[in-house]
PDB file of N, CA and C in Angstrom:
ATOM      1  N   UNK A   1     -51.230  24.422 -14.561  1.00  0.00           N
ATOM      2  CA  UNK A   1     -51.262  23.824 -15.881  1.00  0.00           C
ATOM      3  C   UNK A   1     -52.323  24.493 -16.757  1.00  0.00           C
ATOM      4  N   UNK A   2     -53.479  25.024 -16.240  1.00  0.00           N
ATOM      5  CA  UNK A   2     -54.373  25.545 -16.816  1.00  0.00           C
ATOM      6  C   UNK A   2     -54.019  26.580 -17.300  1.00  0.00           C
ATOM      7  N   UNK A   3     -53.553  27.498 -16.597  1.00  0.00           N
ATOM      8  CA  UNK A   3     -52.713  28.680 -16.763  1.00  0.00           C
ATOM      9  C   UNK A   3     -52.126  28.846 -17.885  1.00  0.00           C
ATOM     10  N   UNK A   4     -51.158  27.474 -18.578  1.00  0.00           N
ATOM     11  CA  UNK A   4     -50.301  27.503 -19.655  1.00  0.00           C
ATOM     12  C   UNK A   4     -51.172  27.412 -20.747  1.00  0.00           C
ATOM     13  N   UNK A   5     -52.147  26.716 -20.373  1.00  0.00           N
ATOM     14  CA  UNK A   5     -53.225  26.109 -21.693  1.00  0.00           C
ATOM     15  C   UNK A   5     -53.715  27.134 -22.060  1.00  0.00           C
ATOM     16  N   UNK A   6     -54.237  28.307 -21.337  1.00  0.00           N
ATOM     17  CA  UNK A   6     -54.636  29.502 -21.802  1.00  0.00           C
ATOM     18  C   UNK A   6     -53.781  30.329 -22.151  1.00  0.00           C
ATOM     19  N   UNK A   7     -52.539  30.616 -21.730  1.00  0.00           N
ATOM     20  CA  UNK A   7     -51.753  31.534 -22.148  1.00  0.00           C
ATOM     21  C   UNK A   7     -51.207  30.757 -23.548  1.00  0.00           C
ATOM     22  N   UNK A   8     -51.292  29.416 -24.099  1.00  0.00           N
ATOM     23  CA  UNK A   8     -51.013  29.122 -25.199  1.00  0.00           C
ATOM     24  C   UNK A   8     -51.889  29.349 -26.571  1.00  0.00           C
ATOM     25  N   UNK A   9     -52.833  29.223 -25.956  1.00  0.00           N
ATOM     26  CA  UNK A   9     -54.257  29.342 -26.460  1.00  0.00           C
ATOM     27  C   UNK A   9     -54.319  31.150 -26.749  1.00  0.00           C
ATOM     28  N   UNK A  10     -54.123  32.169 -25.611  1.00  0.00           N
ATOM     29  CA  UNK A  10     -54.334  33.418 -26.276  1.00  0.00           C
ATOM     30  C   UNK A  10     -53.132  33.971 -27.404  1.00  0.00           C
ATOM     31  N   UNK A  11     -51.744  33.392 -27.071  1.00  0.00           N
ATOM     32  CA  UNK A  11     -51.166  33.610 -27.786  1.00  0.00           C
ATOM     33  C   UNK A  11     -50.675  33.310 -29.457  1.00  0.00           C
ATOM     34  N   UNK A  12     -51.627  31.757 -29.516  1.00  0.00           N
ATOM     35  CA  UNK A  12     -52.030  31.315 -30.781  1.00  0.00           C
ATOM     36  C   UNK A  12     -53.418  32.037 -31.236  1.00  0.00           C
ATOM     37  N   UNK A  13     -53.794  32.859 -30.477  1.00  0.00           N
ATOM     38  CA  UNK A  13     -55.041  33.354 -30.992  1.00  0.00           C
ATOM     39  C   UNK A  13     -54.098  35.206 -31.667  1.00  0.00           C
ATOM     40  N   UNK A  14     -53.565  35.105 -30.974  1.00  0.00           N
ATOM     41  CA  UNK A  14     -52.836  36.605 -31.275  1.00  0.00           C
ATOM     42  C   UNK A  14     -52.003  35.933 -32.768  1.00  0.00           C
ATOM     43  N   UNK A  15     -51.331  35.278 -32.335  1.00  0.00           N
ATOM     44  CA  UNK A  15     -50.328  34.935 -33.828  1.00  0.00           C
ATOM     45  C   UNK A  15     -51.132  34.991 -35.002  1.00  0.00           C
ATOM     46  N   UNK A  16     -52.311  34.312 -35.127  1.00  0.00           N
ATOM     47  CA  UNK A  16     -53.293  34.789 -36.183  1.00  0.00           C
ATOM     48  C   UNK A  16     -53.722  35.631 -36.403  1.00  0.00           C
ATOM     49  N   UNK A  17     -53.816  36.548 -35.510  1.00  0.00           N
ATOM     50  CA  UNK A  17     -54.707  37.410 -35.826  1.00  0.00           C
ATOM     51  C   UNK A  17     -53.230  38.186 -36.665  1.00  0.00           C
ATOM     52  N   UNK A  18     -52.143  38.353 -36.339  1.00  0.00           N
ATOM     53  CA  UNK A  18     -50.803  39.245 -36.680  1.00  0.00           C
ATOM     54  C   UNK A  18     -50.979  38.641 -38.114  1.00  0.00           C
ATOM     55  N   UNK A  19     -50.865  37.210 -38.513  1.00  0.00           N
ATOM     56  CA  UNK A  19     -50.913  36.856 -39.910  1.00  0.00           C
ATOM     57  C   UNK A  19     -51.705  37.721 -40.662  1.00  0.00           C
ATOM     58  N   UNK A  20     -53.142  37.728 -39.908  1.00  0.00           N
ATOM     59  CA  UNK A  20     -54.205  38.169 -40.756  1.00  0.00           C
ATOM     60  C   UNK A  20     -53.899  39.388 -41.189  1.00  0.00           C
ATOM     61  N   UNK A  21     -53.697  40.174 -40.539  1.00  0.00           N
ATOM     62  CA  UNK A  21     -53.263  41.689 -40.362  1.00  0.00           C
ATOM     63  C   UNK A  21     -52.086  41.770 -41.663  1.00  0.00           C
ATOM     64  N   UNK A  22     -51.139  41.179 -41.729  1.00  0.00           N
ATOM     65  CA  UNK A  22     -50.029  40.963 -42.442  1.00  0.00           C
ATOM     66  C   UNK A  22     -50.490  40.571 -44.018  1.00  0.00           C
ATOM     67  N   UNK A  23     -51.229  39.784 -43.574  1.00  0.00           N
ATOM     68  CA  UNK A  23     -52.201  39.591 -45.234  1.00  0.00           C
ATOM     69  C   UNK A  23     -53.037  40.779 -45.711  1.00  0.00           C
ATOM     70  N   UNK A  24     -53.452  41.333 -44.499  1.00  0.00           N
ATOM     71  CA  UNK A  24     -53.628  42.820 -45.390  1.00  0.00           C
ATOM     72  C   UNK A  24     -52.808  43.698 -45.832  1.00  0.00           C
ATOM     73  N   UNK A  25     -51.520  43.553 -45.010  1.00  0.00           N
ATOM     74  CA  UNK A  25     -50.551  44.576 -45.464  1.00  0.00           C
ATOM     75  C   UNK A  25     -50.263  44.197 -46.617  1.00  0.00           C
ATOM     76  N   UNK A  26     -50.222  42.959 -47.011  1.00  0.00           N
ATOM     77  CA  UNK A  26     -49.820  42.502 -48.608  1.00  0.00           C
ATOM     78  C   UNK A  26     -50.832  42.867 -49.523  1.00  0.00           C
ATOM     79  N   UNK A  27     -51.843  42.497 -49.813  1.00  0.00           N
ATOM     80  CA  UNK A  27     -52.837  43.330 -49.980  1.00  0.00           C
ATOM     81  C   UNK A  27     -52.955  44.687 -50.438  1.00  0.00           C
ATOM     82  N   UNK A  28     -52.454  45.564 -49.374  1.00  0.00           N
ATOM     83  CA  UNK A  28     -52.799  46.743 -49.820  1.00  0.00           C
ATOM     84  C   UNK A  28     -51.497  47.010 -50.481  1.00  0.00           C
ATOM     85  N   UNK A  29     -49.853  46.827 -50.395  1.00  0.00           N
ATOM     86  CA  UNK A  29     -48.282  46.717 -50.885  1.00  0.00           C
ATOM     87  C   UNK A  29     -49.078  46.763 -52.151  1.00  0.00           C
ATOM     88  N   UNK A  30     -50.120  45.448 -52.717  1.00  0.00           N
ATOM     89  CA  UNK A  30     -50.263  45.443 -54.138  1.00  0.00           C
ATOM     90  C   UNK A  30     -50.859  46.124 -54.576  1.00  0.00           C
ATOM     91  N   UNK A  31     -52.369  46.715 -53.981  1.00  0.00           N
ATOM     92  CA  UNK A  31     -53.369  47.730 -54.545  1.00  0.00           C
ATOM     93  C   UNK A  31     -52.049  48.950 -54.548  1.00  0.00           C
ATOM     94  N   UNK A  32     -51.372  49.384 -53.625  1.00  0.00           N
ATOM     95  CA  UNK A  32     -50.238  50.683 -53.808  1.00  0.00           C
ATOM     96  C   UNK A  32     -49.412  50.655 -55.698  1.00  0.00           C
ATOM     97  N   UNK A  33     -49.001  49.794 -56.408  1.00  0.00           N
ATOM     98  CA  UNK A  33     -48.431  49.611 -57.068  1.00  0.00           C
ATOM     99  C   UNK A  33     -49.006  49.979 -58.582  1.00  0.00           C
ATOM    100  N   UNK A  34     -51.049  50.021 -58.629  1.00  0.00           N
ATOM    101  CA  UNK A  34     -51.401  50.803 -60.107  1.00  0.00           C
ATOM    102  C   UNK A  34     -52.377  51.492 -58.808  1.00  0.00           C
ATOM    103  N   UNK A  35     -52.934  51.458 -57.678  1.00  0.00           N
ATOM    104  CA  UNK A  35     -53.823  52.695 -57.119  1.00  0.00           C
ATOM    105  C   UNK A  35     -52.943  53.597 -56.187  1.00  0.00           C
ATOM    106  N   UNK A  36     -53.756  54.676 -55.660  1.00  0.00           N
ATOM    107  CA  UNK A  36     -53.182  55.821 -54.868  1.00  0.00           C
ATOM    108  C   UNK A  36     -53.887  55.098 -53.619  1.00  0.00           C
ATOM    109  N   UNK A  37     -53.441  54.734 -52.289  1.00  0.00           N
ATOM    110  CA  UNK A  37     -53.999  54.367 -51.145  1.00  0.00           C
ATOM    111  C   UNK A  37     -54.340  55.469 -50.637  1.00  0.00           C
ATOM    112  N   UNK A  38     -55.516  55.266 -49.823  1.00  0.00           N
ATOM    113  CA  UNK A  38     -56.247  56.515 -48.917  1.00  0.00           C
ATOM    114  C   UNK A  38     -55.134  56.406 -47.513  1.00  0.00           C
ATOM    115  N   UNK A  39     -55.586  57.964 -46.990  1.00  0.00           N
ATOM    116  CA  UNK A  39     -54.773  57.976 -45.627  1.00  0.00           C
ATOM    117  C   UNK A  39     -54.996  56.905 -45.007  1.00  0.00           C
ATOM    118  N   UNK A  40     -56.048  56.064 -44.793  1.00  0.00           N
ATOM    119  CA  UNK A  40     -56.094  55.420 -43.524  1.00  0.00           C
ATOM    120  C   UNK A  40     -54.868  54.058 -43.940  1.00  0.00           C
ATOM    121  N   UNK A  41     -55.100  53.508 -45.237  1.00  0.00           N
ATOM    122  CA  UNK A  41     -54.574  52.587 -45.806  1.00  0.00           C
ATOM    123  C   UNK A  41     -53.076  52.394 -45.430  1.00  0.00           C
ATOM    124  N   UNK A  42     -52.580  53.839 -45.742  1.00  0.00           N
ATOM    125  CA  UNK A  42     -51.681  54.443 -45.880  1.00  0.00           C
ATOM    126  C   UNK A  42     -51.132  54.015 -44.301  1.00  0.00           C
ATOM    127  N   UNK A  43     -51.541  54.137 -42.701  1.00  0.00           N
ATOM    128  CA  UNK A  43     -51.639  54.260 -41.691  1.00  0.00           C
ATOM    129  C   UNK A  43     -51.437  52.931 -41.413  1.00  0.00           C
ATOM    130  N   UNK A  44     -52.637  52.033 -42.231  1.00  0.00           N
ATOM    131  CA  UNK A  44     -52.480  50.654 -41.578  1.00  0.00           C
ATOM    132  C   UNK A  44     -51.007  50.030 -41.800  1.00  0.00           C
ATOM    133  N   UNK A  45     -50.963  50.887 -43.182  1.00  0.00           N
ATOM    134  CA  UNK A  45     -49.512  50.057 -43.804  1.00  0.00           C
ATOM    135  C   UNK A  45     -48.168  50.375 -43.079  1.00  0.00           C
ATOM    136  N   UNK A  46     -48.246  51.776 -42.992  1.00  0.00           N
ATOM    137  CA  UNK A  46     -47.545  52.103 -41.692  1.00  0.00           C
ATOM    138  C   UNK A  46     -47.485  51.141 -40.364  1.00  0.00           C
ATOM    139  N   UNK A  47     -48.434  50.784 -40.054  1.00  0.00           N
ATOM    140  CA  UNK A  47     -48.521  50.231 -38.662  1.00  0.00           C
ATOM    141  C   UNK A  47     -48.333  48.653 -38.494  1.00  0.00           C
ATOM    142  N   UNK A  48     -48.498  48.172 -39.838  1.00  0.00           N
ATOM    143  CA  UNK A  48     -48.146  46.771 -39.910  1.00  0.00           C
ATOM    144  C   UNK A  48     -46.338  46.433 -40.316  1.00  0.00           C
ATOM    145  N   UNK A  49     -46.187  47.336 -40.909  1.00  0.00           N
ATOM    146  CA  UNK A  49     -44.626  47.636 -41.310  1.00  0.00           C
ATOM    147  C   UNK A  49     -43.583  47.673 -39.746  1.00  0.00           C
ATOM    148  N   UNK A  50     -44.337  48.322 -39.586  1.00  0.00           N
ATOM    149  CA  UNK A  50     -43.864  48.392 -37.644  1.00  0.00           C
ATOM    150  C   UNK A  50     -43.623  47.726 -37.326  1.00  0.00           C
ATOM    151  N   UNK A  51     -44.545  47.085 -37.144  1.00  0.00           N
ATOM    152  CA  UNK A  51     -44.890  45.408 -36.593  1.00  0.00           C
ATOM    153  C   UNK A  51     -44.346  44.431 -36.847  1.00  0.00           C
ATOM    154  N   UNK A  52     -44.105  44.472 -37.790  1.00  0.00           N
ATOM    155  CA  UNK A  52     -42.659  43.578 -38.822  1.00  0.00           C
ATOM    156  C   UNK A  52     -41.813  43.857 -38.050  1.00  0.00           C
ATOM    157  N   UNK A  53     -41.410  45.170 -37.777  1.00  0.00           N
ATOM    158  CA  UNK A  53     -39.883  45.363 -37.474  1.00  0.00           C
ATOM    159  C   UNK A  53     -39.938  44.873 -36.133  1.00  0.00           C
ATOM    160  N   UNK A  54     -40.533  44.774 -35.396  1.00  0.00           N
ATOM    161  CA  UNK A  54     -41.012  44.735 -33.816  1.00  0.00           C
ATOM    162  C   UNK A  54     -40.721  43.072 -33.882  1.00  0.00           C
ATOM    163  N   UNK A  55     -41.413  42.374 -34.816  1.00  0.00           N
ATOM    164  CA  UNK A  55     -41.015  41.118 -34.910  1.00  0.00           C
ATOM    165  C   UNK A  55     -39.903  40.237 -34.434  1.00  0.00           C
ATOM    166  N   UNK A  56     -39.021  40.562 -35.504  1.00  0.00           N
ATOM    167  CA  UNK A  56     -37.698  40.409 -35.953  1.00  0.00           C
ATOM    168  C   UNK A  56     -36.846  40.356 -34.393  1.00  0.00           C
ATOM    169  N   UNK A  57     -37.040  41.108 -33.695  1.00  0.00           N
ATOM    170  CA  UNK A  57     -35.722  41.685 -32.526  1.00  0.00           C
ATOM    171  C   UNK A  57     -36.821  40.474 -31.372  1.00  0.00           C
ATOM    172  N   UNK A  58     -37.988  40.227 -31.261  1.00  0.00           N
ATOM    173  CA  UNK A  58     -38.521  39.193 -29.935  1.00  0.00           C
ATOM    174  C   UNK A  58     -38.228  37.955 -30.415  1.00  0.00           C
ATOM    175  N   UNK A  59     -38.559  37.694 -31.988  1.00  0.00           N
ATOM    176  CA  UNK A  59     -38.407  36.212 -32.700  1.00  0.00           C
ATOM    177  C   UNK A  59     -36.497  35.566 -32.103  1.00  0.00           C
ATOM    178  N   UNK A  60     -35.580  36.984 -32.410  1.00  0.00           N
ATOM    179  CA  UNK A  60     -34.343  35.931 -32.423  1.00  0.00           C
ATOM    180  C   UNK A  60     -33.916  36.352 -30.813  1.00  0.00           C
ATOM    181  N   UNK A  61     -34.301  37.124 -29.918  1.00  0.00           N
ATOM    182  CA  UNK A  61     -34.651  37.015 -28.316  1.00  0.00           C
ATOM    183  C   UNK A  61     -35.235  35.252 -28.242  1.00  0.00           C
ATOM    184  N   UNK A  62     -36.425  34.864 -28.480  1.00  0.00           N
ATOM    185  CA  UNK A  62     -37.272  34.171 -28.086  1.00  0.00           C
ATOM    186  C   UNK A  62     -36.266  32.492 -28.665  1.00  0.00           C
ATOM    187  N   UNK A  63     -35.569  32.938 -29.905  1.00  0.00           N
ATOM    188  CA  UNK A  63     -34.887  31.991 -30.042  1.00  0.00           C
ATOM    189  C   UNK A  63     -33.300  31.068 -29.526  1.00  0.00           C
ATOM    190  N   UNK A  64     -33.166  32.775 -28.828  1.00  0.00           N
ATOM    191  CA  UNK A  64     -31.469  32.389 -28.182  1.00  0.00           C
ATOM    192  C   UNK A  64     -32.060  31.028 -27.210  1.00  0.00           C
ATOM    193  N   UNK A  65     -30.755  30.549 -26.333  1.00  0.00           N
ATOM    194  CA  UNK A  65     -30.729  29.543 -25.568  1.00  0.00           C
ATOM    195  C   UNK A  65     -31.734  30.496 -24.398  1.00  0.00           C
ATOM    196  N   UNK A  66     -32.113  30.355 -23.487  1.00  0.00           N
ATOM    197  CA  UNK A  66     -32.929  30.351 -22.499  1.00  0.00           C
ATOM    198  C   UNK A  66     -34.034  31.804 -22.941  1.00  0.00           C
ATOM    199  N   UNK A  67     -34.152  32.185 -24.104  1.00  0.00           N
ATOM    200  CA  UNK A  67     -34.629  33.082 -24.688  1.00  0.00           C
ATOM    201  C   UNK A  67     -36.268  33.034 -24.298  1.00  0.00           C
ATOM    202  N   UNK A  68     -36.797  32.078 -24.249  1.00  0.00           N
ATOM    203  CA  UNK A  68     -38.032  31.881 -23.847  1.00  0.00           C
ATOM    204  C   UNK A  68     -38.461  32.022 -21.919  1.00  0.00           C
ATOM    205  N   UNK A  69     -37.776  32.478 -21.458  1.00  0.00           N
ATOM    206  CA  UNK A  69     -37.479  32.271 -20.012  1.00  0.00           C
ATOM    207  C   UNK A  69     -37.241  34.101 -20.222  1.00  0.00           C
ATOM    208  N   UNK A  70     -36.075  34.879 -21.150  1.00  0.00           N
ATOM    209  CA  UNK A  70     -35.989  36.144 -21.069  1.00  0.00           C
ATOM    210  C   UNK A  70     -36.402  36.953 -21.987  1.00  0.00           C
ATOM    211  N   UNK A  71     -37.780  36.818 -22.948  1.00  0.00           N
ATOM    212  CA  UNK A  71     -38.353  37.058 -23.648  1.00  0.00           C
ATOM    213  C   UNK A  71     -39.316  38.249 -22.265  1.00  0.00           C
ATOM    214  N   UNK A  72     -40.265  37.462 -21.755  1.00  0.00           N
ATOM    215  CA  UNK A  72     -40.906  37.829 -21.216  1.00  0.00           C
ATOM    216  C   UNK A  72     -40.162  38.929 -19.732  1.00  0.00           C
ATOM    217  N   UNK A  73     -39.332  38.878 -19.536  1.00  0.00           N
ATOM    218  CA  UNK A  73     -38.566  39.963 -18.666  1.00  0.00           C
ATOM    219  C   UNK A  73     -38.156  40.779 -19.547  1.00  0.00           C
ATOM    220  N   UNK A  74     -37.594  41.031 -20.956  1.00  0.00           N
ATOM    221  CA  UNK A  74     -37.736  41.992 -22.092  1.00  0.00           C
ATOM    222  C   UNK A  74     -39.253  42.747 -22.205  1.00  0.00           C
ATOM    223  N   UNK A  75     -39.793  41.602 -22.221  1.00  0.00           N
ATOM    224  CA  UNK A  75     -41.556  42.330 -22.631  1.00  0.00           C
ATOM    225  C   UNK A  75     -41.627  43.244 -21.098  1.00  0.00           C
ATOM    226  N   UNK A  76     -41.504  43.342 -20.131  1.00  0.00           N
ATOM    227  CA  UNK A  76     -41.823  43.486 -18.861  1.00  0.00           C
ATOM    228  C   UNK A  76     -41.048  45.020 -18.875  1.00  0.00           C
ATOM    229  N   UNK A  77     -39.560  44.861 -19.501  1.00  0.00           N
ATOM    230  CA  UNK A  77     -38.820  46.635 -19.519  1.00  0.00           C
ATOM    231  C   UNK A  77     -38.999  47.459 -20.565  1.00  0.00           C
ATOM    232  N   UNK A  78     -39.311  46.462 -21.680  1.00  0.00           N
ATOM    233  CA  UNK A  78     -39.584  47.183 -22.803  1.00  0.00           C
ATOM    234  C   UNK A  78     -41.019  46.945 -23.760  1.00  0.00           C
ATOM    235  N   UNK A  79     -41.860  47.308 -23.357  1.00  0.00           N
ATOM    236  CA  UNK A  79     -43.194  46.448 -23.522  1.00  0.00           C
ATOM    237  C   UNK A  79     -43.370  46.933 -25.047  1.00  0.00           C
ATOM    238  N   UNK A  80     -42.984  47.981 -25.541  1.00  0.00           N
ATOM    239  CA  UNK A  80     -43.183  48.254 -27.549  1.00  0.00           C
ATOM    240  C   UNK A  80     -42.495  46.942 -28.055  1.00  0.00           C
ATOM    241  N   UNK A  81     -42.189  46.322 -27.664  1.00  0.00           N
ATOM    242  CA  UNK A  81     -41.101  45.044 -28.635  1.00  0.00           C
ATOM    243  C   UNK A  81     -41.757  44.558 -28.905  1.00  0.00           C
ATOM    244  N   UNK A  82     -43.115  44.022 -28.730  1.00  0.00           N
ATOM    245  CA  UNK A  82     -43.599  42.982 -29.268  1.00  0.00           C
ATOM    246  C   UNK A  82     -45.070  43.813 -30.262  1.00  0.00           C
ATOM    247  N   UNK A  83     -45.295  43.282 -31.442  1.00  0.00           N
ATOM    248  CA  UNK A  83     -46.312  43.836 -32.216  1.00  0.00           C
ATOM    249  C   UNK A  83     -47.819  44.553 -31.342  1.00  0.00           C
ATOM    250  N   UNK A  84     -48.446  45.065 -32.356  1.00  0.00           N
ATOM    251  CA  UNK A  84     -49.723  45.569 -31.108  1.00  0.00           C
ATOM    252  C   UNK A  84     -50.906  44.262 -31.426  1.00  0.00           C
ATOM    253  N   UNK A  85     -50.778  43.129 -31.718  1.00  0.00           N
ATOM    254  CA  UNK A  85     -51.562  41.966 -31.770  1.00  0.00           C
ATOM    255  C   UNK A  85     -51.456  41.669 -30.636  1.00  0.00           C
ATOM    256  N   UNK A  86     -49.964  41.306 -29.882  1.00  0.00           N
ATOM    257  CA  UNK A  86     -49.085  40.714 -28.819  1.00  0.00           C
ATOM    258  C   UNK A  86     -49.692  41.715 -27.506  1.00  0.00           C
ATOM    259  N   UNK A  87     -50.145  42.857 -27.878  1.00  0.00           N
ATOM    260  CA  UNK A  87     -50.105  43.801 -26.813  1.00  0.00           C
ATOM    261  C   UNK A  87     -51.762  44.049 -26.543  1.00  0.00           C
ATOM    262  N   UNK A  88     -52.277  43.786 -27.049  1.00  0.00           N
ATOM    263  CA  UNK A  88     -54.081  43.648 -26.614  1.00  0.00           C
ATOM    264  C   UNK A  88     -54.288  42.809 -25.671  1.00  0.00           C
ATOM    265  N   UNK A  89     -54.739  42.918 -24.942  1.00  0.00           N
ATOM    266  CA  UNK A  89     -55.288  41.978 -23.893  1.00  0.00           C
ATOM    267  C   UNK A  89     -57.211  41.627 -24.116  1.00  0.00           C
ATOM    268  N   UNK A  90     -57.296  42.054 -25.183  1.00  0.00           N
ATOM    269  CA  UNK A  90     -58.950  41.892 -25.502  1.00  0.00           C
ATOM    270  C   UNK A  90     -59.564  41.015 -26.210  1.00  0.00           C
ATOM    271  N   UNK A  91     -58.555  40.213 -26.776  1.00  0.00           N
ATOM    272  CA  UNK A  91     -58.687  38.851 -27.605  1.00  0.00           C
ATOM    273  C   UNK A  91     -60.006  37.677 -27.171  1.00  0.00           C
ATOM    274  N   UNK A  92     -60.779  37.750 -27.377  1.00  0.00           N
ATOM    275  CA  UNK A  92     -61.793  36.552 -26.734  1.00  0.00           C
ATOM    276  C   UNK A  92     -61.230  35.626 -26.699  1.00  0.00           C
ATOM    277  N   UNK A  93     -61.940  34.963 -25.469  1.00  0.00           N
ATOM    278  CA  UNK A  93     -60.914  33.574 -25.652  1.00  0.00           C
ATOM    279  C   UNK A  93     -62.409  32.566 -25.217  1.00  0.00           C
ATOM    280  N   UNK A  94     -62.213  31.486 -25.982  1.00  0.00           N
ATOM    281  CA  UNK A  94     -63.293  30.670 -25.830  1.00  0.00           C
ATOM    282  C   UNK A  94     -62.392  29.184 -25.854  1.00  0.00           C
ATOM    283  N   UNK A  95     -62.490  28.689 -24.774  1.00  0.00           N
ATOM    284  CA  UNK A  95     -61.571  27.269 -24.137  1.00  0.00           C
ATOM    285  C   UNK A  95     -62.919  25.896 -25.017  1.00  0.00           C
ATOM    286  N   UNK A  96     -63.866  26.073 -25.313  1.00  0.00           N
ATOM    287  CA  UNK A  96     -64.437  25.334 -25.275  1.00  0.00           C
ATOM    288  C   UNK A  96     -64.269  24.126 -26.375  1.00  0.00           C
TER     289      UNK A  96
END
C-alpha cells in the first residue's frame, strides 16, 4: 500500500512539474510572435512540443478499458512514450 502512495505521490509530482514546463512553452509561443528566440529557447520549445505529442498517444492508452493495467507494459517496450518529466527518476520526494 505504501508502494502506491508513493508511486502516486511521484507521479503527481511529475504531472506538475510537465504543467510547469508547458507554461513555459506558452510563454515563450508568445515572446516568439514580436521577439527572435535564442537557440536554447528555441530547443526548449522544441522539446516541450515533443512532449505534447508524447502525451496524446499514453493519455488515450491510459484511457482505453484496462488501459491503466497496459499503460505501464507499453512504458516497459517503448519507454520514449511518455514525456521526459515521466522519465526522470530524480524528482525529490518528500512523504512528509
Amino acid at each position: 500500500m505504501q508502494d502506491i502512495k508513493v508511486s502516486i505521490y511521484k507521479n503527481k509530482k511529475r504531472l506538475g512539474k510537465e504543467i510547469q514546463e508547458s507554461k513555459e512553452l506558452f510563454f515563450l509561443l508568445k515572446k516568439s510572435t514580436h521577439k527572435k528566440l535564442t537557440s536554447e529557447e528555441k530547443k526548449k520549445v522544441k522539446e516541450q512540443l515533443l512532449d505534447i505529442c508524447k502525451s496524446v498517444p499514453a493519455l488515450a492508452v491510459f484511457l482505453l478499458p484496462g488501459g491503466a493495467i497496459l499503460l505501464p507494459l507499453l512504458i516497459k517496450l517503448i519507454p520514449d512514450i511518455l514525456p521526459s518529466s515521466f522519465r526522470e527518476d530524480s524528482i525529490d520526494i518528500d512523504l512528509k
